[in-house]
Protein backbone atom coordinates (compact mmCIF):
# COMPACT_ATOMS: atom_id res chain seq x y z
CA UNK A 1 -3.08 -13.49 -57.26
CA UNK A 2 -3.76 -14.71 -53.75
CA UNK A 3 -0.31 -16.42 -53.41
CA UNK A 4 1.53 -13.60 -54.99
CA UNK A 5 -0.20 -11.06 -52.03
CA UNK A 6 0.99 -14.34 -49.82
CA UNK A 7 4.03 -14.09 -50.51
CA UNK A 8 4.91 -10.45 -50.43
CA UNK A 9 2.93 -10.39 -46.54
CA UNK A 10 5.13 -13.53 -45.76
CA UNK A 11 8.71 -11.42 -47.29
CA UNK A 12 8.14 -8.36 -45.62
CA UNK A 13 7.07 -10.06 -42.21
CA UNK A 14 10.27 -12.00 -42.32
CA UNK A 15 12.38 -8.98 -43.15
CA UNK A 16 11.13 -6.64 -40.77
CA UNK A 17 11.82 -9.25 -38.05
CA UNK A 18 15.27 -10.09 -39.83
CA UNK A 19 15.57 -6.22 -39.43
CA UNK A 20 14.80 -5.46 -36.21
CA UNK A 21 17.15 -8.80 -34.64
CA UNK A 22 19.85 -7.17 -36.85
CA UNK A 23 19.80 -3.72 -35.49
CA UNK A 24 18.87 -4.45 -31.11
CA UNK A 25 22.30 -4.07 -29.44
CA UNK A 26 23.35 -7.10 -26.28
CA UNK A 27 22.11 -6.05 -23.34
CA UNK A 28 25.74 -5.88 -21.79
CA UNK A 29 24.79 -6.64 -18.70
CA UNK A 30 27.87 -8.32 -18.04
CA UNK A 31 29.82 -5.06 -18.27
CA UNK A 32 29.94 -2.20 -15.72
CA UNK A 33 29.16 1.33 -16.44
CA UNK A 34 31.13 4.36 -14.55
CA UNK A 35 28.78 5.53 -12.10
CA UNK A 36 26.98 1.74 -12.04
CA UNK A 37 26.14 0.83 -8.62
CA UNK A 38 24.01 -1.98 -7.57
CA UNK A 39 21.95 -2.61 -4.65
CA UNK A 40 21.82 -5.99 -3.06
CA UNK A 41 19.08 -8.77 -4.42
CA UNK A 42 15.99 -9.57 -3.59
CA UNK A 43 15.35 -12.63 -1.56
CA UNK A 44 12.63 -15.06 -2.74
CA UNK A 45 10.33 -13.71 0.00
CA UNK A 46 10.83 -10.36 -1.07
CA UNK A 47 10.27 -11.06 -4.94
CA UNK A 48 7.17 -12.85 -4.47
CA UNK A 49 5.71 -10.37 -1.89
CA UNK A 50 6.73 -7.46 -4.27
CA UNK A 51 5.43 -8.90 -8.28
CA UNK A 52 2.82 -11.37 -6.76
CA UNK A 53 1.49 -10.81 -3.37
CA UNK A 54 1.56 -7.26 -3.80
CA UNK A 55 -0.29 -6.53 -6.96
CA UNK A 56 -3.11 -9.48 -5.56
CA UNK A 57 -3.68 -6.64 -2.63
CA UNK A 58 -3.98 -3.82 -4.40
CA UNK A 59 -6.60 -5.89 -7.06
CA UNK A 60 -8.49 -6.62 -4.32
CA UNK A 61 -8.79 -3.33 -2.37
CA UNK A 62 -9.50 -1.80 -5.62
CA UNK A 63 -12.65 -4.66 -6.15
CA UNK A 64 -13.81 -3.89 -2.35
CA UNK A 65 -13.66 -0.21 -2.92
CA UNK A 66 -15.64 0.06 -6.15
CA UNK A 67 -18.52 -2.49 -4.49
CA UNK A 68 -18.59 -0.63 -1.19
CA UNK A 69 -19.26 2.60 -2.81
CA UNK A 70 -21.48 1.25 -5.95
CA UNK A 71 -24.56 3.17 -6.35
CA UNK A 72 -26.37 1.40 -8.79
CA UNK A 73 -29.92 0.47 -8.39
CA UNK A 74 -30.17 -3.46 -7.68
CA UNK A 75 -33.48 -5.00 -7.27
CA UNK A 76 -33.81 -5.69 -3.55
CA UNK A 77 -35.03 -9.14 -2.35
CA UNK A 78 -38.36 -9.13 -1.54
CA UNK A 79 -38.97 -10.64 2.49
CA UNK A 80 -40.80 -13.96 2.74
């Protein structure tokens, strides 16, 4: 009974992906629409500041904010 169940997971996995590859449309990005109008690219400067740089920042003023204004109660160190 255990490869019977198997098999049926295995058959409907496959056509659901079979399914869904049949029915996406291309992309066409090939092809111009009407009121298409594109600005001009991004240098590599510019892409890594923007998606890597960027997002790094923000992360880290985020991190500095939340332990500059934590108010939890830490043990303190005792002086020697």
């Amino acid at each position: 009974m255990d490869k019977k169940n198997a098999l049926r997971a295995g058959a409907v996995s496959a056509g659901t992906t079979l399914m869904m590859l049949l029915m996406t449309s291309p992309a066409l990005a090939l092809t111009r629409d009407d009121g298409d109008d594109p600005g001009p690219g991004l240098s590599i400067g510019e892409t890594l500041g923007l998606y890597v740089a960027l997002p790094i920042v923000i992360f880290l003023v985020i991190v500095g904010l939340v332990m500059a204004l934590d108010k939890s109660d830490r043990p303190k160190k005792k002086q020697a």
